[in-house]
C-alpha atoms as a PDB file:
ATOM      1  CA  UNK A   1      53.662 104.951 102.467  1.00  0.00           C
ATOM      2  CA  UNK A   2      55.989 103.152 100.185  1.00  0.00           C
ATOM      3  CA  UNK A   3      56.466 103.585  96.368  1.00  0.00           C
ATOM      4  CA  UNK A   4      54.829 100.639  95.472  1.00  0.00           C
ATOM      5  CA  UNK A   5      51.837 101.438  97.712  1.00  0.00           C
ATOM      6  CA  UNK A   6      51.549 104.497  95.797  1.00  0.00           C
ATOM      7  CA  UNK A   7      51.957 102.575  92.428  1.00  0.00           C
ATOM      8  CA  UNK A   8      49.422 100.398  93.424  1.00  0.00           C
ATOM      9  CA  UNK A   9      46.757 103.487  93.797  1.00  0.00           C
ATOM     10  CA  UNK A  10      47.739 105.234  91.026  1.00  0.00           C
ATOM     11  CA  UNK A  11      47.009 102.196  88.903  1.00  0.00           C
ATOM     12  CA  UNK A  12      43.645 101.937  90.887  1.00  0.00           C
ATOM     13  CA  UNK A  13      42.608 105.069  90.315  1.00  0.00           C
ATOM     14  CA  UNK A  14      43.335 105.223  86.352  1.00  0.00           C
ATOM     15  CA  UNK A  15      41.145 102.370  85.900  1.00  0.00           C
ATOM     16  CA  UNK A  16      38.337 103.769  87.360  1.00  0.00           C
ATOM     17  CA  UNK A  17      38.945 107.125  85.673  1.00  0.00           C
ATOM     18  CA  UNK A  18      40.935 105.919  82.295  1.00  0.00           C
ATOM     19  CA  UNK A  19      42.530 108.676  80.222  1.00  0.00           C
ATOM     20  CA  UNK A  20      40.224 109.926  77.205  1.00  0.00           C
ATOM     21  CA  UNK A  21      40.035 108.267  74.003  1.00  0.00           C
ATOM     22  CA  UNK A  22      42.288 109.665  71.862  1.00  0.00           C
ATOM     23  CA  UNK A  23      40.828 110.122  68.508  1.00  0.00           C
ATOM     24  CA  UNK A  24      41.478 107.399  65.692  1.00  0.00           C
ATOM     25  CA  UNK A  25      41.917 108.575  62.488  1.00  0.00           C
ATOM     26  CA  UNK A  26      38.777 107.586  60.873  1.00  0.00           C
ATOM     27  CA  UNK A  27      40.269 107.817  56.971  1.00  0.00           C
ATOM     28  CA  UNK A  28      42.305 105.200  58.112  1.00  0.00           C
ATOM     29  CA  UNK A  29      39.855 102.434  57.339  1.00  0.00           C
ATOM     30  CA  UNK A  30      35.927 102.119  56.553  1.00  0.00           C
ATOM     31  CA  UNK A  31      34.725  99.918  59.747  1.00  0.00           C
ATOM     32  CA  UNK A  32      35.653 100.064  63.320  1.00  0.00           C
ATOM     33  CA  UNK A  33      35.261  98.183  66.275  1.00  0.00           C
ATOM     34  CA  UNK A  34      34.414  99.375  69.369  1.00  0.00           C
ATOM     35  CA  UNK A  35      36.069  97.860  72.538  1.00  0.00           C
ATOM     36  CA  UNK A  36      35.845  98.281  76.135  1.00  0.00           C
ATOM     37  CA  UNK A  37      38.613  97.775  78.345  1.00  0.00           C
ATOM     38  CA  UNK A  38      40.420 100.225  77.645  1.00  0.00           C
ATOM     39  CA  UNK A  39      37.977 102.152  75.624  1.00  0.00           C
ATOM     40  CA  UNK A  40      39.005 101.872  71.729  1.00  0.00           C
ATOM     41  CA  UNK A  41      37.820 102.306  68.360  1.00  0.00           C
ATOM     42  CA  UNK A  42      39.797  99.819  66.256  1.00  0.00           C
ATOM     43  CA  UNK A  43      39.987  99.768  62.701  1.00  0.00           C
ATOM     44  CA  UNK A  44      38.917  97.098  60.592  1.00  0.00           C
ATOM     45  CA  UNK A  45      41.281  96.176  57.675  1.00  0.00           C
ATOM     46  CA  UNK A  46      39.200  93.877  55.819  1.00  0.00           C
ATOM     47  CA  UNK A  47      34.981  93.925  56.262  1.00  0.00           C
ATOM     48  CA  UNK A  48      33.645  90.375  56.303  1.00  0.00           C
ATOM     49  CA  UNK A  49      31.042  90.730  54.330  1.00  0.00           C
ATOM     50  CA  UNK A  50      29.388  89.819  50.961  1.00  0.00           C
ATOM     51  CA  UNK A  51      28.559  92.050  47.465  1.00  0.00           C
ATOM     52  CA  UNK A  52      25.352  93.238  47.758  1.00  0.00           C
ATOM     53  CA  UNK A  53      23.945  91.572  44.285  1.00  0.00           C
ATOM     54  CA  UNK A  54      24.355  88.415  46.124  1.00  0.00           C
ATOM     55  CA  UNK A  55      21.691  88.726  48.971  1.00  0.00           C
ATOM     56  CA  UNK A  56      18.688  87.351  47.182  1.00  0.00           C
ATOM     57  CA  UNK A  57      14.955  86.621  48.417  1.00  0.00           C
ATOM     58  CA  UNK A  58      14.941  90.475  50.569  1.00  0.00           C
ATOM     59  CA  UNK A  59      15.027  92.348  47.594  1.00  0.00           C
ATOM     60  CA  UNK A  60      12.284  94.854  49.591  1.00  0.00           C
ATOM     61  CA  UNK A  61      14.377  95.286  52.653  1.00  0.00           C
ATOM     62  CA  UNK A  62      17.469  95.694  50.790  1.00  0.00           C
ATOM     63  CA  UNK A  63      16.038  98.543  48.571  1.00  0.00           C
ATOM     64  CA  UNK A  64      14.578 100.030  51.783  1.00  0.00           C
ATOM     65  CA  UNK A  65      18.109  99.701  54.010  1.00  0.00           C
ATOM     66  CA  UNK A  66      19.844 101.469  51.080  1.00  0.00           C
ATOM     67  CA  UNK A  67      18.116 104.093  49.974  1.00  0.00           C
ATOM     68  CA  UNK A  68      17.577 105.059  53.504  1.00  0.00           C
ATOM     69  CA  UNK A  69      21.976 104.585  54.422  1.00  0.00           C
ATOM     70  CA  UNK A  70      22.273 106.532  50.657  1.00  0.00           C
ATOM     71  CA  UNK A  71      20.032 109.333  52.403  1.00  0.00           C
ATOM     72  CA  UNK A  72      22.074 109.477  55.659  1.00  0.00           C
ATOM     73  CA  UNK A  73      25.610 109.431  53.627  1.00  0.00           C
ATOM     74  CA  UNK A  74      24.690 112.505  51.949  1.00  0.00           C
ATOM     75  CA  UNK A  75      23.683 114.101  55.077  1.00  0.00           C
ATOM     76  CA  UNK A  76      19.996 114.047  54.711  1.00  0.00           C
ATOM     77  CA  UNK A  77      17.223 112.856  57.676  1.00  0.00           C
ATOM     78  CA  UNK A  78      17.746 108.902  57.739  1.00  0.00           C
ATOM     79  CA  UNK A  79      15.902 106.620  60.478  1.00  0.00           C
ATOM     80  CA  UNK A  80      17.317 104.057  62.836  1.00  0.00           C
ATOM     81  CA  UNK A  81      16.528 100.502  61.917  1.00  0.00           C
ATOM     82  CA  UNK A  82      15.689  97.280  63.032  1.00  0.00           C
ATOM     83  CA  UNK A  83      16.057  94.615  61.682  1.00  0.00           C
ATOM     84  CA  UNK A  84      14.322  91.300  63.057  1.00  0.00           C
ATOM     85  CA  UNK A  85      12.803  87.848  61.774  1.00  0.00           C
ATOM     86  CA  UNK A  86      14.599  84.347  60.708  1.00  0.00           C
ATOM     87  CA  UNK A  87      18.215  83.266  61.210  1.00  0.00           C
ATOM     88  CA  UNK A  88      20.423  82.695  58.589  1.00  0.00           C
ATOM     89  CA  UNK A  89      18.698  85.118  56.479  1.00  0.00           C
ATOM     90  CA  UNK A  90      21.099  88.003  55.634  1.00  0.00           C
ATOM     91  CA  UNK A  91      20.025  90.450  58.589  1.00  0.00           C
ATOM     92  CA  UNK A  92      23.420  91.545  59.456  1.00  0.00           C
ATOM     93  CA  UNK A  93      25.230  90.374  55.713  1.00  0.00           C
ATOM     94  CA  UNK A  94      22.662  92.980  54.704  1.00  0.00           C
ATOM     95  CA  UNK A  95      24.010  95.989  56.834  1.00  0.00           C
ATOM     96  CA  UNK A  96      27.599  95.626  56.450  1.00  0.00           C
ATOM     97  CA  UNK A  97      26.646  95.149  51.924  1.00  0.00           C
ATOM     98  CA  UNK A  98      24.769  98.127  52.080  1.00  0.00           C
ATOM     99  CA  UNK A  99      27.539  99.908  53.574  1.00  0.00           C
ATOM    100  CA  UNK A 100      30.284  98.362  51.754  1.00  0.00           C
ATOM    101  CA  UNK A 101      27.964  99.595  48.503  1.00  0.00           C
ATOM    102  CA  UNK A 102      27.785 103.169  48.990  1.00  0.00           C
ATOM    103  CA  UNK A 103      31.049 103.238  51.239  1.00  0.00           C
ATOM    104  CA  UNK A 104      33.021 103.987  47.803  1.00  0.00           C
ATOM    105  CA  UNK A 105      30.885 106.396  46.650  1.00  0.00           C
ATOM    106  CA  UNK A 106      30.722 108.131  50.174  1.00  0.00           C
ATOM    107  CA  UNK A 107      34.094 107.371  51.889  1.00  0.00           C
ATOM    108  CA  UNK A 108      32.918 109.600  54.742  1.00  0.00           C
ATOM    109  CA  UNK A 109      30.710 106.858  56.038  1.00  0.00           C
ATOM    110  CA  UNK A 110      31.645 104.924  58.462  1.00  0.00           C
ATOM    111  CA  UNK A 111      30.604 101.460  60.007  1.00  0.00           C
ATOM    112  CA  UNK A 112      31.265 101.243  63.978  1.00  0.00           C
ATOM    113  CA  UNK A 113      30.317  97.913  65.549  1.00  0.00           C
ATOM    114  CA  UNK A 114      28.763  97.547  69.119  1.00  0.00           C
ATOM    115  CA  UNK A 115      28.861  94.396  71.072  1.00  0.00           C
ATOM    116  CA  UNK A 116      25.514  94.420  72.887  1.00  0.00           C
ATOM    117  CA  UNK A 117      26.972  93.898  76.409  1.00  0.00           C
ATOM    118  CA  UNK A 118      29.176  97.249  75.613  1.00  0.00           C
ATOM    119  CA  UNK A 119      26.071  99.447  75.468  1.00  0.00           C
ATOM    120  CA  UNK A 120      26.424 100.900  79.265  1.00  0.00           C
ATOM    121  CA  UNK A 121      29.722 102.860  77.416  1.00  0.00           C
ATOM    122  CA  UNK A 122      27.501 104.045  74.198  1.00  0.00           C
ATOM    123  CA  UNK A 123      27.160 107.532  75.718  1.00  0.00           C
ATOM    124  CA  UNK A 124      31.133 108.001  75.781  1.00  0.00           C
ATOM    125  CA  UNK A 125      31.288 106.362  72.050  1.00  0.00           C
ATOM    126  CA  UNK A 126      28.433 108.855  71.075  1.00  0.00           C
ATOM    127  CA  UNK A 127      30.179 111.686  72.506  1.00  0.00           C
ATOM    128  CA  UNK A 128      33.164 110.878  70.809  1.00  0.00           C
ATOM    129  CA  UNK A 129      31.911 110.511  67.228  1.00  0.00           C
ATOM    130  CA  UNK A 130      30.001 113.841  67.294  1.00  0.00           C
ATOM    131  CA  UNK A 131      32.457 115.961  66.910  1.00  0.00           C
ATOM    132  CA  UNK A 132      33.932 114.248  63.547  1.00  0.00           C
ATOM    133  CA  UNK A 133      33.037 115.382  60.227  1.00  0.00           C
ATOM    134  CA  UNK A 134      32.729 111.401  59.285  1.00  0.00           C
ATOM    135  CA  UNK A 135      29.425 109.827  59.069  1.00  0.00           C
ATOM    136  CA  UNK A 136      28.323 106.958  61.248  1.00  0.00           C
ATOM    137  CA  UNK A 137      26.800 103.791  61.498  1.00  0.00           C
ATOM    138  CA  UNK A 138      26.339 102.211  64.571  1.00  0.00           C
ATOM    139  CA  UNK A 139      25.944  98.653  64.355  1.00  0.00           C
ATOM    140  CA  UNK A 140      24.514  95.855  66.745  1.00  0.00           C
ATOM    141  CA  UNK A 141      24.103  92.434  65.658  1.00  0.00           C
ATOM    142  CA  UNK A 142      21.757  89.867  67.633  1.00  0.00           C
ATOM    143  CA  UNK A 143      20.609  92.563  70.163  1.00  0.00           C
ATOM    144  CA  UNK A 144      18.104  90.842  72.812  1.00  0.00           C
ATOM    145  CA  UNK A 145      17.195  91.319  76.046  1.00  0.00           C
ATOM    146  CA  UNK A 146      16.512  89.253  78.779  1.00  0.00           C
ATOM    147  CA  UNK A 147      14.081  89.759  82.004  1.00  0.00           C
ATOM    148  CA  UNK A 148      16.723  91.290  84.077  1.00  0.00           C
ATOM    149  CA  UNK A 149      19.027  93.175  81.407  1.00  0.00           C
ATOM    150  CA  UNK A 150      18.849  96.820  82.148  1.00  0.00           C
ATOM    151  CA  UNK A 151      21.169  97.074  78.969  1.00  0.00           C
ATOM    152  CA  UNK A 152      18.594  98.477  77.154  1.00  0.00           C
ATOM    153  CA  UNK A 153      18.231 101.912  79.062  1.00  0.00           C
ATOM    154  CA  UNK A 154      21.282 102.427  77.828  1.00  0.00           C
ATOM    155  CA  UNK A 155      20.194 101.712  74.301  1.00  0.00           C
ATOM    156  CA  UNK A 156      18.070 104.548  74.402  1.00  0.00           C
ATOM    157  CA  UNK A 157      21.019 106.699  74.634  1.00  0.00           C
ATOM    158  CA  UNK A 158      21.070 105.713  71.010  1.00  0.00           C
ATOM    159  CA  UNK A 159      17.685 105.992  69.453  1.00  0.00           C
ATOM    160  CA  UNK A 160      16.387 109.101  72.039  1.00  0.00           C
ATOM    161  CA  UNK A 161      19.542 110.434  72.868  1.00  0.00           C
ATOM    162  CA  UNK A 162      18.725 112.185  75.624  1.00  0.00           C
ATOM    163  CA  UNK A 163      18.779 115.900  76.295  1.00  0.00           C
ATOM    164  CA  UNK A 164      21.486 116.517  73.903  1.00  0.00           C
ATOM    165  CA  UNK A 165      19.657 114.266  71.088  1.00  0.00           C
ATOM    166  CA  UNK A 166      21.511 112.150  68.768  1.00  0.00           C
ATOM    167  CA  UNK A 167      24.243 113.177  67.229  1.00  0.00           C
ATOM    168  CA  UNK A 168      23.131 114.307  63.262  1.00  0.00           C
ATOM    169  CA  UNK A 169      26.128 111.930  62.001  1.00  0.00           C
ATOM    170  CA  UNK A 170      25.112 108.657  63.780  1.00  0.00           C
ATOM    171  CA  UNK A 171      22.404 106.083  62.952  1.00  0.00           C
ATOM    172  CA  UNK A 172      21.734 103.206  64.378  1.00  0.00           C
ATOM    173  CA  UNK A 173      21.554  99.780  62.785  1.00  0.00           C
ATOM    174  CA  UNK A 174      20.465  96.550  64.961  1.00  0.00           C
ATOM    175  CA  UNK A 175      19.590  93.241  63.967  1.00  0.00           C
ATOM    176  CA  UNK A 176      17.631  90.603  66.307  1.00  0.00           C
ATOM    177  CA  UNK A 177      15.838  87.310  66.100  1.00  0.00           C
ATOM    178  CA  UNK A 178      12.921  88.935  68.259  1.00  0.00           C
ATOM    179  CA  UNK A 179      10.680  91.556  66.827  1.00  0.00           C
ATOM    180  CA  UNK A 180      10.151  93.073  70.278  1.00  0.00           C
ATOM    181  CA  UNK A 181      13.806  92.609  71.404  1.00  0.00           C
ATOM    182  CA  UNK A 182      12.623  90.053  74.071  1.00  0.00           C
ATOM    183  CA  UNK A 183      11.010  87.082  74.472  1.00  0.00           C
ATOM    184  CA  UNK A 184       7.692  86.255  74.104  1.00  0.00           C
ATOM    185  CA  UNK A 185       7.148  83.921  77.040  1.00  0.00           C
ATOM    186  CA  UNK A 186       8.527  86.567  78.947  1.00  0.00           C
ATOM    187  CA  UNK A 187       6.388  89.449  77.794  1.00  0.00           C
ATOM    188  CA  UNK A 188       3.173  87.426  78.538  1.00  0.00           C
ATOM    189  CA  UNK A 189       4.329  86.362  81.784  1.00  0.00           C
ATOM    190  CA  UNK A 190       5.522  89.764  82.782  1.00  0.00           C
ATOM    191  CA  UNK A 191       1.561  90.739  81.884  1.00  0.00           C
ATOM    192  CA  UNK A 192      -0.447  87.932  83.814  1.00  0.00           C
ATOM    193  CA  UNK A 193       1.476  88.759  87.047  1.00  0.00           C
ATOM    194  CA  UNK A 194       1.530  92.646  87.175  1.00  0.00           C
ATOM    195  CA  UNK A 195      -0.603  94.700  88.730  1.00  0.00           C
ATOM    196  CA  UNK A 196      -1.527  96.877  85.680  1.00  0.00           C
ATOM    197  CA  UNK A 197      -0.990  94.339  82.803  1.00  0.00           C
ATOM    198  CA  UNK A 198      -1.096  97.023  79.991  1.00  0.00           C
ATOM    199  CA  UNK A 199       1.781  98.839  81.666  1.00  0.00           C
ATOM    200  CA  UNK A 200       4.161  96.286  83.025  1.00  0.00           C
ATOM    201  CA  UNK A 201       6.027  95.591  79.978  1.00  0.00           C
ATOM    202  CA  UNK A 202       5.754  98.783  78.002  1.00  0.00           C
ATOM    203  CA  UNK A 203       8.885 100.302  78.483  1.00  0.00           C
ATOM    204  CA  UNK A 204      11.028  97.840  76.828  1.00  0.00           C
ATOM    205  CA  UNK A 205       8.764  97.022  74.235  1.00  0.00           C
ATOM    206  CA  UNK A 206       8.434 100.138  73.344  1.00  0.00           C
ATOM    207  CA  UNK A 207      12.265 100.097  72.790  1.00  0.00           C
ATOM    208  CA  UNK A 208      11.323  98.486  69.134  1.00  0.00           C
ATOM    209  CA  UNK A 209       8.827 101.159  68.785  1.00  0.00           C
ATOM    210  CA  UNK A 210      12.159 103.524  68.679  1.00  0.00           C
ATOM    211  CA  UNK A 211      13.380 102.700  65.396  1.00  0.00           C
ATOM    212  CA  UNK A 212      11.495 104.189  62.264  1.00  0.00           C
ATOM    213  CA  UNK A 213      12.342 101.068  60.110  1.00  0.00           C
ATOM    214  CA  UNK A 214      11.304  97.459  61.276  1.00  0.00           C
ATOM    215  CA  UNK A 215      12.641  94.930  58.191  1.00  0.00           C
ATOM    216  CA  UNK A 216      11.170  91.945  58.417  1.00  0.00           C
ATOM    217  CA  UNK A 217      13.510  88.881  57.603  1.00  0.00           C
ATOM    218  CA  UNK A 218      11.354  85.171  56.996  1.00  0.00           C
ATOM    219  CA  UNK A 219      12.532  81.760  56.045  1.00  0.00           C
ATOM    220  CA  UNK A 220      13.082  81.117  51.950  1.00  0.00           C
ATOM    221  CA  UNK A 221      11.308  78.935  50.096  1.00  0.00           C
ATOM    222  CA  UNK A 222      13.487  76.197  47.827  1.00  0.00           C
ATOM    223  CA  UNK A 223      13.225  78.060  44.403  1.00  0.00           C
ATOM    224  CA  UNK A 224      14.832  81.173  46.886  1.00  0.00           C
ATOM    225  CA  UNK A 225      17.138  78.841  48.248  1.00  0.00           C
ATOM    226  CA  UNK A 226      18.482  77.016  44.924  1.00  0.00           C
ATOM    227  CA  UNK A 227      18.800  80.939  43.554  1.00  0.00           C
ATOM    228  CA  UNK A 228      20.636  81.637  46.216  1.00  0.00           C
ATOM    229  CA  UNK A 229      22.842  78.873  45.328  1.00  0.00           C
ATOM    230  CA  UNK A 230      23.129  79.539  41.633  1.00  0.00           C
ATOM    231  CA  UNK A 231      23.982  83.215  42.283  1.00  0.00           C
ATOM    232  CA  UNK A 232      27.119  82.114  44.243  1.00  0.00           C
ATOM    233  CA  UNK A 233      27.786  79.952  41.187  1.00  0.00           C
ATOM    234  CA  UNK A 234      27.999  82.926  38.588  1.00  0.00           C
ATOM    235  CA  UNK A 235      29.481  85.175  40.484  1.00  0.00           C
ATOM    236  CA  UNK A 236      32.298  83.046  41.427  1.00  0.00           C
ATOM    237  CA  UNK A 237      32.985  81.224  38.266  1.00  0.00           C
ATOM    238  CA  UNK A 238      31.602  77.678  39.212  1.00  0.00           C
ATOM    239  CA  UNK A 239      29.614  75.525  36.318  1.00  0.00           C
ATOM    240  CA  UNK A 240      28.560  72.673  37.350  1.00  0.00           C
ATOM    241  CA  UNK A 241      25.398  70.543  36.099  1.00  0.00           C
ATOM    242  CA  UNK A 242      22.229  72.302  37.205  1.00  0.00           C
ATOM    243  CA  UNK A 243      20.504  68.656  37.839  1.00  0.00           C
ATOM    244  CA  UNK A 244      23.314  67.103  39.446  1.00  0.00           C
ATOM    245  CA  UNK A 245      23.533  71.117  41.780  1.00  0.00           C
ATOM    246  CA  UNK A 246      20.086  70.848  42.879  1.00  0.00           C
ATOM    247  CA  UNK A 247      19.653  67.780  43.895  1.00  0.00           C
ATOM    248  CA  UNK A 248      23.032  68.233  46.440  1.00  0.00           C
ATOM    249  CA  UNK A 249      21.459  71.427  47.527  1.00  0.00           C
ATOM    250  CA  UNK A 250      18.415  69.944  48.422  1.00  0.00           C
ATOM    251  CA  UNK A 251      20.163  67.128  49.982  1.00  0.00           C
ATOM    252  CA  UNK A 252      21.734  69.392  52.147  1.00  0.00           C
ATOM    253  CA  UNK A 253      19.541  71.472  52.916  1.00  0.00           C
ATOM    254  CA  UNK A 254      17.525  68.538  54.184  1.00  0.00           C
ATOM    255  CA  UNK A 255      20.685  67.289  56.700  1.00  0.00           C
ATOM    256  CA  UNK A 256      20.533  70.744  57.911  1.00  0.00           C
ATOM    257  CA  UNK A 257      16.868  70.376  58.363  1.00  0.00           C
ATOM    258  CA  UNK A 258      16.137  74.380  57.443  1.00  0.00           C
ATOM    259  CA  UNK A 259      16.684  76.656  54.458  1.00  0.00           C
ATOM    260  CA  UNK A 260      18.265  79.878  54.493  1.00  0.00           C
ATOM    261  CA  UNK A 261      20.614  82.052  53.348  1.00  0.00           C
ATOM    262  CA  UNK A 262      23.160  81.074  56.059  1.00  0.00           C
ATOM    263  CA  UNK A 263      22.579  77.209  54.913  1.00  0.00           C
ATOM    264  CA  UNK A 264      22.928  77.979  50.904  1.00  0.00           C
ATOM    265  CA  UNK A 265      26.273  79.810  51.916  1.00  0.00           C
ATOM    266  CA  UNK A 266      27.190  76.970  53.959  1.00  0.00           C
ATOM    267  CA  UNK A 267      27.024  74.641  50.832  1.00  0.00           C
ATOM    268  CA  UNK A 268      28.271  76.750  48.147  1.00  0.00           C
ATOM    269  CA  UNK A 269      31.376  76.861  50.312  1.00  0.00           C
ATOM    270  CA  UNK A 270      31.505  73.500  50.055  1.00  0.00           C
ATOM    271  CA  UNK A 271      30.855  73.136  46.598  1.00  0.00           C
ATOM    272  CA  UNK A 272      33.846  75.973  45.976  1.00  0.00           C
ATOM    273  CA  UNK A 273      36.660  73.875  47.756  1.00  0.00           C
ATOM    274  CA  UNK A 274      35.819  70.454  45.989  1.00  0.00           C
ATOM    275  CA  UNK A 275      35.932  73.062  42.690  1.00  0.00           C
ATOM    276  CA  UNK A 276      39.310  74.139  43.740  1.00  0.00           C
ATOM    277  CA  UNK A 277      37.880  77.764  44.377  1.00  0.00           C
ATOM    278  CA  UNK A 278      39.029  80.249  47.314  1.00  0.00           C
ATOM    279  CA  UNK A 279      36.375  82.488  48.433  1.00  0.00           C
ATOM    280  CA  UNK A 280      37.864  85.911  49.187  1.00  0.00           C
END
């Protein structure tokens, strides 16, 4: 057999067997991402994310998040959480401000984000991040599944963790437009056809059942909306005349045809460049 034959199969046979992860220095930054192909955590130099004071209209859910992250950073029982309801309403803004609030206070705590179509490899991320003194959160954003997605067995890895149990120094954090994690349509198809109705969806609703906090997320009403608006304003230096604000904020809130918290950003950020104002 020739040498590059034997290349060849060497090559083959590392990528179905890569080398271990080697272990990233997690004081190195406060986020990671975690990436597939190879294997990787990479830090994150700069979190894209907003202060905390500026998420208005979920002041319950943002008190609840917290205090329950606060718990876990100081190495006390914390609960996994889900957190579901309206677009454009601060779900994931909300995780990465809570732990961009206490991250200063707690440097140990750490946020690691997992693309939902990199769950079959949450096991070997788990595995790795046990053994660190750091704490963990595990984050998913816009996790769904669809009729035939058997990503979600591997999700329990996560919330169950198996015989081994979840590591004490991980918790996981998911957001999703679907309180059940899956369609509707397909849940109450998935019952009319089976044989034993009560049973033939169970185990992946149940999934949702596995986190201890469901958040609830809902559209804003327009006085939630404009204060969303004006709290941009004063935190960012902008004065402008409160008549003459609200009635382009309603304006565009109208071309948009919805309100949220997405939408209010989306203006403001337009308001800030024709005020000659970078947004960091």
């Amino acid at each position: 057999m020739d040498e590059n034959a034997l290349t060849r199969i060497a090559e083959a046979l590392e990528r179905m067997s890569p080398a271990p992860l080697e272990t990233p220095d997690f004081d190195a930054a406060s986020a990671f991402v975690w990436h597939v192909g190879p294997e990787r955590l990479e830090p994150v130099e700069a979190v894209n994310r907003v202060d905390l004071d500026l998420l208005v209209g979920i002041n319950r859910s943002r008190d609840t998040l917290l205090e329950n992250t606060r718990r876990f950073a100081q190495g006390f029982a914390a609960n996994n959480a889900l957190l579901w309801g309206a677009r454009g309403m601060g779900k994931s803004s909300l995780v990465k401000a809570v732990h961009g609030a206490l991250a200063g206070e707690h440097p140990e705590l750490k946020l690691v984000e997992l693309q939902r179509e990199d769950l079959p490899s949450v096991a070997r991320l788990l595995n790795h991040l046990r053994g660190s003194q750091h704490r963990f959160i595990l984050f998913c954003d816009d996790l769904s599944f669809s009729h035939d997605d058997q990503h979600y067995k591997s999700l329990k890895a996560v919330l169950d963790g198996g015989i081994e149990g979840r590591p004490e120094n991980v918790v996981f954090y998911a957001t999703s437009n679907r309180r059940h994690l899956m369609p509707r349509d397909m849940i109450e198809n998935e019952r009319s056809s089976a044989i034993n109705p009560s049973e033939a969806v169970e185990e992946k609703v149940s999934l949702s059942d596995r986190f201890g906090l469901w958040l609830g997320f809902h559209p804003c009403d327009q006085d939630e909306y404009l204060a969303m608006i004006e709290g941009y304003c004063a935190a960012y230096g902008i004065e402008a005349d409160a008549e003459g604000l609200r009635a382009e904020a309603i304006e565009w809130q109208a071309t948009r045809g919805a309100r949220s918290g997405r939408v209010a950003w989306q203006f403001f950020t337009d308001l800030a460049g024709r005020h000659g104002v970078a947004l960091r």
